[in-house]
PDB file of N, CA and C in Angstrom:
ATOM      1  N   UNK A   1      -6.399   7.701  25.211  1.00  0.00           N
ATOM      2  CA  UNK A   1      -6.852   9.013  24.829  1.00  0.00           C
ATOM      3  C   UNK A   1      -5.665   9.968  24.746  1.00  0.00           C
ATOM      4  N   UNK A   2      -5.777  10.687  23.670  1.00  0.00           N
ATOM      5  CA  UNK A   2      -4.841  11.766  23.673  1.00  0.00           C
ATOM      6  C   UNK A   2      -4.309  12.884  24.974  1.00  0.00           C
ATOM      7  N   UNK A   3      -5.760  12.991  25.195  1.00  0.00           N
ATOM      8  CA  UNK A   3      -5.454  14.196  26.377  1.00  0.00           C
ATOM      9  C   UNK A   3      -4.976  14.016  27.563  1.00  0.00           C
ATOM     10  N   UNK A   4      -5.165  12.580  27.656  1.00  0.00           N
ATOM     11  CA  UNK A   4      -4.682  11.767  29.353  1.00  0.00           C
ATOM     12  C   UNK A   4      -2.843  11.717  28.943  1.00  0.00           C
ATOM     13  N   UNK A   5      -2.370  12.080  28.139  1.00  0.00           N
ATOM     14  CA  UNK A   5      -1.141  12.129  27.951  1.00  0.00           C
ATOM     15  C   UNK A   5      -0.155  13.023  28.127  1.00  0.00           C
ATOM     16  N   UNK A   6       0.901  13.520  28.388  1.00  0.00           N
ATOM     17  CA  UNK A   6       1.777  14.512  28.468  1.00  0.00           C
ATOM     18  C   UNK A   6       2.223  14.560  26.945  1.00  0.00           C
ATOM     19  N   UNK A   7       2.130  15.786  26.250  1.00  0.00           N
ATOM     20  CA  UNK A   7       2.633  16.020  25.064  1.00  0.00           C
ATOM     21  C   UNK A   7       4.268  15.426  24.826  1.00  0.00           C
ATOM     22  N   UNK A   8       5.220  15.759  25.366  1.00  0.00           N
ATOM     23  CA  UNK A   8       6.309  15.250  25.091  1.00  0.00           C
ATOM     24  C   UNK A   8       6.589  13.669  25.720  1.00  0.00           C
ATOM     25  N   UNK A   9       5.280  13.350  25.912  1.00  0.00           N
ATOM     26  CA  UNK A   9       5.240  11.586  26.393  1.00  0.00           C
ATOM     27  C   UNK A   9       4.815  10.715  25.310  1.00  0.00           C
ATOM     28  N   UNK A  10       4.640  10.948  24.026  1.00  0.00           N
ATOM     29  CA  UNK A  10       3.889  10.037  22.808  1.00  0.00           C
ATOM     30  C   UNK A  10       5.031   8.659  22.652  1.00  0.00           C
ATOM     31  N   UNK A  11       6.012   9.416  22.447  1.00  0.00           N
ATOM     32  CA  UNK A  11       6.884   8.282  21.333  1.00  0.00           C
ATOM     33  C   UNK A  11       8.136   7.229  22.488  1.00  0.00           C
ATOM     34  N   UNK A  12       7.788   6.051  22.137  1.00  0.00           N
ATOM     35  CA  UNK A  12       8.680   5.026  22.947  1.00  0.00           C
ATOM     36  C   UNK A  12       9.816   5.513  22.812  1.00  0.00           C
ATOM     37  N   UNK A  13      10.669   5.338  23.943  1.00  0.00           N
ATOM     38  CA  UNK A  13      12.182   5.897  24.140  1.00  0.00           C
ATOM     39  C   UNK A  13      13.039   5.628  23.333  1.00  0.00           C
ATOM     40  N   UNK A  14      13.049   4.669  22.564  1.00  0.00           N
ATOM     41  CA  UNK A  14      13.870   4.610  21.414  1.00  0.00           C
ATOM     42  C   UNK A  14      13.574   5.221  20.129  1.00  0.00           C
ATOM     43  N   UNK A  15      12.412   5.165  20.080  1.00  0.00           N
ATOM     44  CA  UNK A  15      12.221   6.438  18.998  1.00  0.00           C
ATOM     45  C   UNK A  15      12.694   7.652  18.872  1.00  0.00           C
ATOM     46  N   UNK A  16      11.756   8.369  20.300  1.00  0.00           N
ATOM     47  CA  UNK A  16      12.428   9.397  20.988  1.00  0.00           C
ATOM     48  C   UNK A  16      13.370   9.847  20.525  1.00  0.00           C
ATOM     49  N   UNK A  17      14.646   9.259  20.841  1.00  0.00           N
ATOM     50  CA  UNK A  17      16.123   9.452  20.766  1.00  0.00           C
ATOM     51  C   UNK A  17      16.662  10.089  19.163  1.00  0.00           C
ATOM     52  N   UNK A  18      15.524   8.860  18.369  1.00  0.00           N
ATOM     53  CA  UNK A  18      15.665   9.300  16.848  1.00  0.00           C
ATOM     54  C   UNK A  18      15.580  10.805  16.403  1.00  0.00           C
ATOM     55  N   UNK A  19      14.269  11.012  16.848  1.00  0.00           N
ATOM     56  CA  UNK A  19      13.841  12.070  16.725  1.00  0.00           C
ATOM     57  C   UNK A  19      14.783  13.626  17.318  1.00  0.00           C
ATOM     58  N   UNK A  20      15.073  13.215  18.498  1.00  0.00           N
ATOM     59  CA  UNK A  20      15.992  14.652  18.571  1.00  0.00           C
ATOM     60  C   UNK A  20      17.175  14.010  17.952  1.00  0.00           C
ATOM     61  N   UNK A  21      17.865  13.195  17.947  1.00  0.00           N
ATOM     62  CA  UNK A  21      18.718  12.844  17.116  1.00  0.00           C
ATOM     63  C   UNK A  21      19.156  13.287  15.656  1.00  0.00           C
ATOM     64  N   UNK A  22      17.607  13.286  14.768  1.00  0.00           N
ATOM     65  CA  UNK A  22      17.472  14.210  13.581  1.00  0.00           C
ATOM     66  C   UNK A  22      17.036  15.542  13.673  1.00  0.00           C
ATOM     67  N   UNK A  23      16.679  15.785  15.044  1.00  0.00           N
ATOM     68  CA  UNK A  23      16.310  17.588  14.667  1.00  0.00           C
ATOM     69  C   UNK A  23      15.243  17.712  14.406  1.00  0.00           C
ATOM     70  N   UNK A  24      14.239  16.627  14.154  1.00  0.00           N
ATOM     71  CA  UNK A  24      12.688  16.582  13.472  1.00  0.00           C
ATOM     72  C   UNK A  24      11.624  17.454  13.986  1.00  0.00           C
ATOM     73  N   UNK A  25      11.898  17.787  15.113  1.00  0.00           N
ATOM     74  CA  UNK A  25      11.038  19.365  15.352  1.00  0.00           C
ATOM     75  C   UNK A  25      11.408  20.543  14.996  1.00  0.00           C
ATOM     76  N   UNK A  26      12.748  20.995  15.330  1.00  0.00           N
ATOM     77  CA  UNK A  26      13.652  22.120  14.519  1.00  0.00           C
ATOM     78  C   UNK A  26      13.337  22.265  13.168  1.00  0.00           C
ATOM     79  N   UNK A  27      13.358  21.309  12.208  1.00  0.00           N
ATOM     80  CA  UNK A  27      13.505  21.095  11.169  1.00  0.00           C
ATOM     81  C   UNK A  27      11.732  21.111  10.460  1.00  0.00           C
ATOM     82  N   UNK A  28      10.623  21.199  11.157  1.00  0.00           N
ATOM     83  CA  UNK A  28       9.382  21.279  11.270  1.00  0.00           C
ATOM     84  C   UNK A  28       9.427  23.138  11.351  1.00  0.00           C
ATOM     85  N   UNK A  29      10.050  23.212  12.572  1.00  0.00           N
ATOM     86  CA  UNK A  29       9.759  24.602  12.338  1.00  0.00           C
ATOM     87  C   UNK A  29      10.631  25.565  11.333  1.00  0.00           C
ATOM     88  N   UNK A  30      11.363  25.253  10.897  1.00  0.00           N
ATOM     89  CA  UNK A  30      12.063  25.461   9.878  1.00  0.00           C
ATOM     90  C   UNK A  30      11.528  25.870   8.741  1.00  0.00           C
ATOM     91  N   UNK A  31      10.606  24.853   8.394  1.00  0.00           N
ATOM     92  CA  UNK A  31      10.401  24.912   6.857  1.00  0.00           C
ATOM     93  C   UNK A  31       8.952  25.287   7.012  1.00  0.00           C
ATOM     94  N   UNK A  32       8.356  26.020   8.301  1.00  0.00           N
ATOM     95  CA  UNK A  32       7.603  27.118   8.481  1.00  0.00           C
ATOM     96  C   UNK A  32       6.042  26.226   8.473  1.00  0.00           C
ATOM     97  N   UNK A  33       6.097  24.944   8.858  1.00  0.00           N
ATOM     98  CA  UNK A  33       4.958  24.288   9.281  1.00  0.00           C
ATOM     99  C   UNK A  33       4.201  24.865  10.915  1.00  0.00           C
ATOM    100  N   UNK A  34       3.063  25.373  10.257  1.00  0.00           N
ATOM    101  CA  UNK A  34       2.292  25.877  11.313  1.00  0.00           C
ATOM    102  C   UNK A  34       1.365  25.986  11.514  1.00  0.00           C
ATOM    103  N   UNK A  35       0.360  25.971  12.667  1.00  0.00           N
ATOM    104  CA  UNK A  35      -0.732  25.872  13.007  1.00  0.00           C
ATOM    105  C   UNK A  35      -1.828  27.142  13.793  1.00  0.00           C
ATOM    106  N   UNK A  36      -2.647  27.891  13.561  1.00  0.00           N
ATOM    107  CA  UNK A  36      -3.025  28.331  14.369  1.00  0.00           C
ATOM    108  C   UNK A  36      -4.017  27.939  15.605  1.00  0.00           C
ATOM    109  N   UNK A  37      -4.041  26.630  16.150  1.00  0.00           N
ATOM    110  CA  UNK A  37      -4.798  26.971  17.084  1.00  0.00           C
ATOM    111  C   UNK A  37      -4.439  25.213  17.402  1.00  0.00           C
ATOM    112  N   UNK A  38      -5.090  25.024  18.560  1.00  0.00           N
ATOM    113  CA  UNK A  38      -5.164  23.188  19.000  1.00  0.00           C
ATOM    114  C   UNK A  38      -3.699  22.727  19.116  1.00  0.00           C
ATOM    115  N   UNK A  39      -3.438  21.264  18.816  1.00  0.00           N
ATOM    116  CA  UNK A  39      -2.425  20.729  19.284  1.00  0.00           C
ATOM    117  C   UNK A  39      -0.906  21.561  18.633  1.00  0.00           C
ATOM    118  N   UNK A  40      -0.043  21.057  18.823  1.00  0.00           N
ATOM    119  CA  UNK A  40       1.024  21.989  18.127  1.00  0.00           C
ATOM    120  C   UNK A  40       1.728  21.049  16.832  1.00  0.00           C
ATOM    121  N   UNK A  41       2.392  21.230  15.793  1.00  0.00           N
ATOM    122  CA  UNK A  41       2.711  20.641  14.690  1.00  0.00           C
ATOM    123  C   UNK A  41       3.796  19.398  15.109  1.00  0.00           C
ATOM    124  N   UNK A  42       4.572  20.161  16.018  1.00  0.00           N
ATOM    125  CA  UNK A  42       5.559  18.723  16.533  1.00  0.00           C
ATOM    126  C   UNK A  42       4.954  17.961  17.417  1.00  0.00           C
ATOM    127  N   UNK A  43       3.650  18.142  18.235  1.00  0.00           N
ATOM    128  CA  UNK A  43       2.847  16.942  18.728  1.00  0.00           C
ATOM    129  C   UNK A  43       2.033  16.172  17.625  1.00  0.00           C
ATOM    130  N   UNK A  44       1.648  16.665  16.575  1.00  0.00           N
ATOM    131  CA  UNK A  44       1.353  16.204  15.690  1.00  0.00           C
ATOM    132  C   UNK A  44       1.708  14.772  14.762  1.00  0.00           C
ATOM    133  N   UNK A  45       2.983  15.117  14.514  1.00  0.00           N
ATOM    134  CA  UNK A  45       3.865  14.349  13.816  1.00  0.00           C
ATOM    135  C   UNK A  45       4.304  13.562  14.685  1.00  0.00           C
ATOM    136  N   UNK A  46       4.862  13.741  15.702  1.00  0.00           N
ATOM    137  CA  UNK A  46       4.880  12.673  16.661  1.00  0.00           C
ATOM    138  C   UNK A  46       4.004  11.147  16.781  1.00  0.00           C
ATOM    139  N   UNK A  47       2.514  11.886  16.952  1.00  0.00           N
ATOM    140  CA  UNK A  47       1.381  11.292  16.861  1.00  0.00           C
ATOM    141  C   UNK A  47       1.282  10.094  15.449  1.00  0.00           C
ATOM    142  N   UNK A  48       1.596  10.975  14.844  1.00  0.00           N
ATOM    143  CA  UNK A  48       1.047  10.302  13.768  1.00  0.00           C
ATOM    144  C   UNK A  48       2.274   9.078  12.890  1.00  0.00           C
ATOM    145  N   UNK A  49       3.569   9.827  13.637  1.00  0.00           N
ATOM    146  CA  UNK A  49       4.637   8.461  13.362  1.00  0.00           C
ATOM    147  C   UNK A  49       4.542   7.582  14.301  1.00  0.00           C
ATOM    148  N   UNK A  50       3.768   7.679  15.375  1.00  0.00           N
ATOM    149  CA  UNK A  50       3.442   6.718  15.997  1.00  0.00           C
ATOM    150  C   UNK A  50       2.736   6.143  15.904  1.00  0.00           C
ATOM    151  N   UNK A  51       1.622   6.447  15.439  1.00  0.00           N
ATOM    152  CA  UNK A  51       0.433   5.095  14.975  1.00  0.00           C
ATOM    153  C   UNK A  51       1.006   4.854  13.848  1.00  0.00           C
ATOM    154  N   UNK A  52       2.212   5.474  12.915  1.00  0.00           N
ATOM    155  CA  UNK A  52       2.254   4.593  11.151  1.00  0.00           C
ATOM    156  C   UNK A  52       3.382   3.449  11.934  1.00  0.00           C
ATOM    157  N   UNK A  53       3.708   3.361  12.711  1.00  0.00           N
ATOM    158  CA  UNK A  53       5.477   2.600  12.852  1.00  0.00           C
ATOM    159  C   UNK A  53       5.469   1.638  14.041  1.00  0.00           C
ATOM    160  N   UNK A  54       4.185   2.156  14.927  1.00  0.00           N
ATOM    161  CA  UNK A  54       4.292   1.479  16.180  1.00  0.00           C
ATOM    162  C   UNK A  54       2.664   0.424  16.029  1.00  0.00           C
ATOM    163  N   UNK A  55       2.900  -0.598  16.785  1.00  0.00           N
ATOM    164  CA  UNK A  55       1.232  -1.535  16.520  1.00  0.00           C
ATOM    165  C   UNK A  55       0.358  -1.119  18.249  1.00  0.00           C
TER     166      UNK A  55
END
């Protein structure tokens, strides 16, 4: 379940690394991706490169 999780706990540690590695949240808020309400846009994407990449 999502909620039994710590938000900055989604992505396996080697991913992880990728990710601040490229800036991929910075770079989210950057180009002015935003949400008003519920999860936040960089938990989002997280999420969701994790179910496309991980089994």
């Amino acid at each position: 379940m999502i909620a039994n999780h710590i938000q900055k706990n989604q992505l396996p540690e080697e991913i992880k690394v990728q990710f601040d590695k490229l800036h991929v949240l910075k770079h989210l808020r950057q180009a002015g991706i935003v949400k008003s309400f519920g999860f936040s846009c960089g938990y989002l994407s997280q999420l969701v490169f994790r179910l496309i990449f991980t089994q």
